[in-house]
N, C-alpha and C. Protein backbone atom coordinates (compact mmCIF):
# COMPACT_ATOMS: atom_id res chain seq x y z
N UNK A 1 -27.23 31.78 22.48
CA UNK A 1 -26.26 30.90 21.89
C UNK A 1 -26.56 30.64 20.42
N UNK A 2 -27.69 30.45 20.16
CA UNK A 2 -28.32 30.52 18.53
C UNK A 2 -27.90 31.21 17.88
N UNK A 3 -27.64 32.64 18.75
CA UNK A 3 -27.46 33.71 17.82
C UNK A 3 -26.02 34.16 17.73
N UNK A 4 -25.00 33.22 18.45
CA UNK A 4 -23.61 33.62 18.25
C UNK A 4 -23.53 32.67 16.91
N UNK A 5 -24.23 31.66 16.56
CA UNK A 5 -23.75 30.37 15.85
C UNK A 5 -23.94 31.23 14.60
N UNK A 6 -24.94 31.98 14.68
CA UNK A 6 -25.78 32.17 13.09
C UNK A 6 -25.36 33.19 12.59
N UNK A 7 -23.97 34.17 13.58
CA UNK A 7 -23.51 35.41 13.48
C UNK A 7 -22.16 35.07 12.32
N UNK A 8 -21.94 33.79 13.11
CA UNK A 8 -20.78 33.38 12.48
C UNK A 8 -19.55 32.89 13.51
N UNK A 9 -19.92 33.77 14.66
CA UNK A 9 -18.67 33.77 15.94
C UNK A 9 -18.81 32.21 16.10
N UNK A 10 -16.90 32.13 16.36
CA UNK A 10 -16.63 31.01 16.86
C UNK A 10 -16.56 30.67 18.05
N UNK A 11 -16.40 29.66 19.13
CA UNK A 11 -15.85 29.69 20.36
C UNK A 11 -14.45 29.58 20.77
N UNK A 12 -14.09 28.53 19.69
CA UNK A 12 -12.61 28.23 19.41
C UNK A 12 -11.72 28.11 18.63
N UNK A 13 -10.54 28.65 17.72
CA UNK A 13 -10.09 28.30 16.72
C UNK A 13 -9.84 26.76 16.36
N UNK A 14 -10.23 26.04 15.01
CA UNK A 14 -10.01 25.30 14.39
C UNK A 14 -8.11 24.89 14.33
N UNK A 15 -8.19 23.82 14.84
CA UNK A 15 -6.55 23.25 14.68
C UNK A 15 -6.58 22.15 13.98
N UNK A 16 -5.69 21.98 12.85
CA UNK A 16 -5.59 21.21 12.27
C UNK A 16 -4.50 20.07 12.74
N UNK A 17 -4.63 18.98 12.01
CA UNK A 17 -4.02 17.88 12.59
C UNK A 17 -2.88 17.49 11.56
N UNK A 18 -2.30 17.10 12.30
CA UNK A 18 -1.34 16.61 11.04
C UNK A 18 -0.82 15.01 10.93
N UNK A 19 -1.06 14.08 9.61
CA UNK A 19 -1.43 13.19 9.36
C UNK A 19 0.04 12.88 9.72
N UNK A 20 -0.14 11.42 10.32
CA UNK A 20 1.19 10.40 10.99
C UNK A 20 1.54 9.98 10.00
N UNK A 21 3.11 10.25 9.64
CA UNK A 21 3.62 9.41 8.54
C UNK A 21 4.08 8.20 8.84
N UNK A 22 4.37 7.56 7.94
CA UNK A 22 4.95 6.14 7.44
C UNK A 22 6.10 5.85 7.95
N UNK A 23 6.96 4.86 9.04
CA UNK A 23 8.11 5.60 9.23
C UNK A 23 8.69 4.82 7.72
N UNK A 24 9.81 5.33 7.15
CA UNK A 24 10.29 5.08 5.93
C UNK A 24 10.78 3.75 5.78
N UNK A 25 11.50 3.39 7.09
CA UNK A 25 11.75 1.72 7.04
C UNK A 25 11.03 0.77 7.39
N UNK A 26 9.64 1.23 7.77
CA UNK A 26 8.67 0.10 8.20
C UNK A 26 8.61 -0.89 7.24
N UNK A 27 8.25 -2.42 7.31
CA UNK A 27 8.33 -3.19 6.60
C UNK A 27 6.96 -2.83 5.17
N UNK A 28 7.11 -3.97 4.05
CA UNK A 28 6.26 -3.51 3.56
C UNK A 28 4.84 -4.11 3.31
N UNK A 29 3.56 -3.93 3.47
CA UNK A 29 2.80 -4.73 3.93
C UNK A 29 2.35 -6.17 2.92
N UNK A 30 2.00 -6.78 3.15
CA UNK A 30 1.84 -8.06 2.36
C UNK A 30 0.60 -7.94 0.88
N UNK A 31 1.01 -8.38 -0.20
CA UNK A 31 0.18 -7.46 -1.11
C UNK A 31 -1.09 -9.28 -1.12
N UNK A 32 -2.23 -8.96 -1.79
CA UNK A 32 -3.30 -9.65 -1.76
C UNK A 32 -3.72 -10.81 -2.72
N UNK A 33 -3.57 -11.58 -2.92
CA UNK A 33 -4.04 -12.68 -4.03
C UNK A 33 -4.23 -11.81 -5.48
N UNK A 34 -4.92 -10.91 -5.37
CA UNK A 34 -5.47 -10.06 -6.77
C UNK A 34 -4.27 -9.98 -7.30
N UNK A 35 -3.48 -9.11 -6.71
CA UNK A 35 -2.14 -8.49 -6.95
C UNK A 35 -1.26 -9.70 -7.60
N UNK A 36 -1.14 -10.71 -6.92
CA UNK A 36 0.03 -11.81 -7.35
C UNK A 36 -0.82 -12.43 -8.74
N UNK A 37 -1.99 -12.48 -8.69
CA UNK A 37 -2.34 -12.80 -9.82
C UNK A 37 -2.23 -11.88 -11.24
N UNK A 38 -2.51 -10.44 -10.90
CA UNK A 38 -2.14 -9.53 -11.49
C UNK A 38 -0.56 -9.51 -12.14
N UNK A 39 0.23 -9.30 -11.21
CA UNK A 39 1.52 -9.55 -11.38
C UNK A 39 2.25 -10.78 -12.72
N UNK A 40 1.35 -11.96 -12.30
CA UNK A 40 1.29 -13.08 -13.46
C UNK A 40 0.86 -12.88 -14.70
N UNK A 41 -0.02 -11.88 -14.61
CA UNK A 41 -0.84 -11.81 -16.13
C UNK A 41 -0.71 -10.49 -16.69
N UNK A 42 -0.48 -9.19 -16.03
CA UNK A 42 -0.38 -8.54 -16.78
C UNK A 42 0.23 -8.14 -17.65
N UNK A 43 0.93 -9.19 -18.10
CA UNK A 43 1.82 -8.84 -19.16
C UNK A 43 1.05 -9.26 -20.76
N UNK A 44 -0.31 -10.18 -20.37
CA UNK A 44 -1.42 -10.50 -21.06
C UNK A 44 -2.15 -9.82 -21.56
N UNK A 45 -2.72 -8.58 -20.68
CA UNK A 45 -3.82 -7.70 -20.28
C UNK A 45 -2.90 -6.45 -20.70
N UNK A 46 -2.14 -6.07 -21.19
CA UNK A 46 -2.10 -4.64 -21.14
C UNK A 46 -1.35 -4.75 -23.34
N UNK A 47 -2.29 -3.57 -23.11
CA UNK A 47 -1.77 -3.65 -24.71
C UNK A 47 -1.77 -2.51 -25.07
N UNK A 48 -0.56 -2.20 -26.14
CA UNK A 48 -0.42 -0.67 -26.27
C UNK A 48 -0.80 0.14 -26.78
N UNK A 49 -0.99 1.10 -26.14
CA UNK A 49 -1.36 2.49 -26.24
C UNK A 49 -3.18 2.70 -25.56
N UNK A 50 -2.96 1.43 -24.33
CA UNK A 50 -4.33 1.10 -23.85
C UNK A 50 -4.24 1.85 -22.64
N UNK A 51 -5.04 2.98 -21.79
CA UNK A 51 -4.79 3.32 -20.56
C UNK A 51 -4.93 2.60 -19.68
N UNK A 52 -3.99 3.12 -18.91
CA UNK A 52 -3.84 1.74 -17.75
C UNK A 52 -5.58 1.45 -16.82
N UNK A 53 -6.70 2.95 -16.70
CA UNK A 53 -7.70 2.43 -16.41
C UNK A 53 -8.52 1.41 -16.97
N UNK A 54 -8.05 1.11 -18.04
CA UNK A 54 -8.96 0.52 -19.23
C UNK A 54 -8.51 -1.34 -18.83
N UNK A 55 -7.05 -1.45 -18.88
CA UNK A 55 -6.26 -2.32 -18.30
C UNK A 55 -6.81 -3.36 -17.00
N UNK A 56 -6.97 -2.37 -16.23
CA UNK A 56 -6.89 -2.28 -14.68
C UNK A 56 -8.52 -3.20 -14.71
N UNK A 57 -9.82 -2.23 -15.42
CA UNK A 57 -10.92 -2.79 -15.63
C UNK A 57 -10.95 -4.37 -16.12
N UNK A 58 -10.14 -4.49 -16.96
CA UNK A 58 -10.64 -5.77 -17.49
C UNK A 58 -9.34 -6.64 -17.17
N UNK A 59 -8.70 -6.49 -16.15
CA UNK A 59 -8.35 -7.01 -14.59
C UNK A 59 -9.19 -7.41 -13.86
N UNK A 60 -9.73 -6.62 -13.70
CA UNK A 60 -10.78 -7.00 -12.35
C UNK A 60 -11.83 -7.80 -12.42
N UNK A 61 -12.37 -7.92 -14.15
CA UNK A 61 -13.34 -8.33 -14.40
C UNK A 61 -13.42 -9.84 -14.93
N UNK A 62 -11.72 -9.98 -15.31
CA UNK A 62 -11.15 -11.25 -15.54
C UNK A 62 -11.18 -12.11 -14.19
N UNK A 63 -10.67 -11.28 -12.81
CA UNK A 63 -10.53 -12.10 -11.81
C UNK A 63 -11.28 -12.63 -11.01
N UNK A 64 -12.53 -11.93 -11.33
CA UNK A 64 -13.69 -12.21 -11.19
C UNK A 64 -14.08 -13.88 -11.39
N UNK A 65 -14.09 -13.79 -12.58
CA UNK A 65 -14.33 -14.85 -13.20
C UNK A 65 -13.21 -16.46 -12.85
N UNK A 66 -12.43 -16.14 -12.51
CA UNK A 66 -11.25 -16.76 -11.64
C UNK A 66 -11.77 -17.41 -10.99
N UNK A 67 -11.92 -19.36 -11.00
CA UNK A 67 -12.48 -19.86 -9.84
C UNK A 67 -11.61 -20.52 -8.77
N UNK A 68 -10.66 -20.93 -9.53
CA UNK A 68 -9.51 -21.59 -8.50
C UNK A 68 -8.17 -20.62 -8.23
N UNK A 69 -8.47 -20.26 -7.02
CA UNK A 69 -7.60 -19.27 -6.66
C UNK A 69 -7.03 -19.51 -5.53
N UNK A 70 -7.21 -20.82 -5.10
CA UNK A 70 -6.04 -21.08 -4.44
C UNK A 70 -4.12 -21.07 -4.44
N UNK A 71 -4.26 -20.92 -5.81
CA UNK A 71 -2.91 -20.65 -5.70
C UNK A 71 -2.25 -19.26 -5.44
N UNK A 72 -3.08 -18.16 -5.76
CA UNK A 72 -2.80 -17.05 -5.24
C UNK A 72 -2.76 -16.63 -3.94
N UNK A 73 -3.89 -17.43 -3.51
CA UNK A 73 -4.30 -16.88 -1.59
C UNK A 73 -2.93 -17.09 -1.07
N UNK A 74 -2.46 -18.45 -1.46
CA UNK A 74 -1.72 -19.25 -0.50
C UNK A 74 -0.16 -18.46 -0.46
N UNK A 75 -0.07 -17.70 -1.62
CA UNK A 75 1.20 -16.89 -1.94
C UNK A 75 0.72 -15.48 -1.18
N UNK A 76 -0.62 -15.43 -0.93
CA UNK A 76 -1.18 -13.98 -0.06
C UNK A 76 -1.06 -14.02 1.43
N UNK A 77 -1.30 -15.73 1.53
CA UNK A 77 -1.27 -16.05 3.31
C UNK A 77 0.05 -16.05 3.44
N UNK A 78 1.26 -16.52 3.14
CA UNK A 78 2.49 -16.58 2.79
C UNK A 78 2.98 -15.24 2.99
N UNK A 79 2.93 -14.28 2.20
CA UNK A 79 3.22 -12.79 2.59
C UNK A 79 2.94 -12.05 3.45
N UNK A 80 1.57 -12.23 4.09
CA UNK A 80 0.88 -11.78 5.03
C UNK A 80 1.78 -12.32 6.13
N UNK A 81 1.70 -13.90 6.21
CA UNK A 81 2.86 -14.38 7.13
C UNK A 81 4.21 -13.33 7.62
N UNK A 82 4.59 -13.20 6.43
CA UNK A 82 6.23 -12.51 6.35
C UNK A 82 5.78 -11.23 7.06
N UNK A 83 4.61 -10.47 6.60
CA UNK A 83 4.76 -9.07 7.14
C UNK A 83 4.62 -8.88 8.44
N UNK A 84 3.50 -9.76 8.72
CA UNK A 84 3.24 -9.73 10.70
C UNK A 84 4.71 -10.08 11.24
N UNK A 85 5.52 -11.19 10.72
CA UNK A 85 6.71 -11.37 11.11
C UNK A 85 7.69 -10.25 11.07
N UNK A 86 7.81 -9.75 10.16
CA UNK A 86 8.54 -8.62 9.97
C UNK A 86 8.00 -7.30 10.90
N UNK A 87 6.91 -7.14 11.01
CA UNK A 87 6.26 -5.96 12.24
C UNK A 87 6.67 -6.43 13.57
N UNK A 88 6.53 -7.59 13.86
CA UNK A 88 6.93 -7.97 15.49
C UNK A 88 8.08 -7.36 15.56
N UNK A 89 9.11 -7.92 14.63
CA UNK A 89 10.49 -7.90 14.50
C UNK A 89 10.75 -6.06 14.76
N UNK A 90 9.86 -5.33 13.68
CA UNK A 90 9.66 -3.97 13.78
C UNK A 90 9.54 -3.22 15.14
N UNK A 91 8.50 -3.85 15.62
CA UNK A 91 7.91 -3.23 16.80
C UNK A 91 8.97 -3.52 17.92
N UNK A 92 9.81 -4.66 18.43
CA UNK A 92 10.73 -4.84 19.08
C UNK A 92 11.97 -4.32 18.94
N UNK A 93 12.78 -3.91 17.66
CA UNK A 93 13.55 -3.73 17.09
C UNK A 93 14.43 -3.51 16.76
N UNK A 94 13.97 -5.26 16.32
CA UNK A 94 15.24 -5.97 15.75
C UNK A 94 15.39 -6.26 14.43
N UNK A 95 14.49 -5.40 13.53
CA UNK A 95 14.44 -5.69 11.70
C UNK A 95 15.15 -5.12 11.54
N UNK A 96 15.86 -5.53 10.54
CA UNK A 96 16.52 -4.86 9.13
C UNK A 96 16.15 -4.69 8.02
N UNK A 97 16.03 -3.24 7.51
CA UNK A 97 15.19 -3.01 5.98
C UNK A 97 16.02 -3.87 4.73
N UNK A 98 15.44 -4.58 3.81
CA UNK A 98 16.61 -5.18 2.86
C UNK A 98 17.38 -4.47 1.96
N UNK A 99 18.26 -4.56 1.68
CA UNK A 99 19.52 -3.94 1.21
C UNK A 99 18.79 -2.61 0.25
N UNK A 100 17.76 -3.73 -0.80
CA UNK A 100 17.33 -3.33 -1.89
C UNK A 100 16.36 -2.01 -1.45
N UNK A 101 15.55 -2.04 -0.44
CA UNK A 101 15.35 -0.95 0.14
C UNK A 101 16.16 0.12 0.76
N UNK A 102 16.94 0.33 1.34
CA UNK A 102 17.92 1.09 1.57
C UNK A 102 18.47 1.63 0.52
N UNK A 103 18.58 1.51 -0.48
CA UNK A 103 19.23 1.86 -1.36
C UNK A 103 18.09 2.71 -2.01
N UNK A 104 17.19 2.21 -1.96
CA UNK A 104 16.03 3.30 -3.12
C UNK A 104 15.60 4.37 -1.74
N UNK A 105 15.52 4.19 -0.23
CA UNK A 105 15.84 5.52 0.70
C UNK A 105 16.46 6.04 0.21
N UNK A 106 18.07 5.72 0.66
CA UNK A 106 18.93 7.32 0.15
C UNK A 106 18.82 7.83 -1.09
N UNK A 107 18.51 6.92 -2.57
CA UNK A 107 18.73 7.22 -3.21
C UNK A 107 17.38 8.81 -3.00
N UNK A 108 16.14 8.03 -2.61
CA UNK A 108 15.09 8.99 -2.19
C UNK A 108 15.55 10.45 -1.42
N UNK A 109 16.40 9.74 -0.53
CA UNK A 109 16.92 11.40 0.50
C UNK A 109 18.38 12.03 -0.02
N UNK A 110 18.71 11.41 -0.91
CA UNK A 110 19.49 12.41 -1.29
C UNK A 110 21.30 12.06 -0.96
N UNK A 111 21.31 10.75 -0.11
CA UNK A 111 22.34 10.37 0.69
C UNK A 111 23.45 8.91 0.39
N UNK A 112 23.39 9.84 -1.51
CA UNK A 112 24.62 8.68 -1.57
C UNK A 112 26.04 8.18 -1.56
N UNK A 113 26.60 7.18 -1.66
CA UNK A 113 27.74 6.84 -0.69
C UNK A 113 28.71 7.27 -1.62
């Protein structure tokens, strides 16, 4: 058996898998305190002709420093809220994607009215 391994012989062909997509209308997941804080400030933090890694860094390094962040969580627990709500709703289903989504689908597939 050593010597089939070291020959090279296989026993079985290799099958590849193929990765589960997204379904397209699943809700969308709840974004994180960083993010909403991000969202608030980057209009602070980005200056032009700065790459956005450069940006992004002294993001992170700002939020760091961030001690009262309760006001972000609470807009994170809040969303998080909405999305588990929105997955039940998913998983049973009875959601509806919002308009504003539907519209950037077809526009995505090709299927407009």
């Amino acid at each position: 058996m050593a010597r089939a391994a070291a020959s090279g012989a296989r026993s079985a062909p290799e099958r590849k898998t193929k990765k589960k997509g997204k379904k397209q209308a699943a809700p969308k997941r709840g974004q994180s305190a960083y993010f909403f804080w991000l969202a608030e400030n980057r209009a602070r933090l980005t200056e032009p002709g700065k790459p956005v890694t450069e940006v992004t860094k002294k993001a992170g390094a700002e939020w760091k420093l961030v001690t009262d962040r309760a006001k972000w969580e609470e807009l994170a627990r809040k969303d998080k809220e909405r999305y588990d709500r929105e997955m039940a709703e998913f998983r049973n289903g009875t959601w509806v994607a919002p308009e504003a989504d539907k519209k950037k689908e077809e526009a995505v597939n090709g299927q407009d009215d």
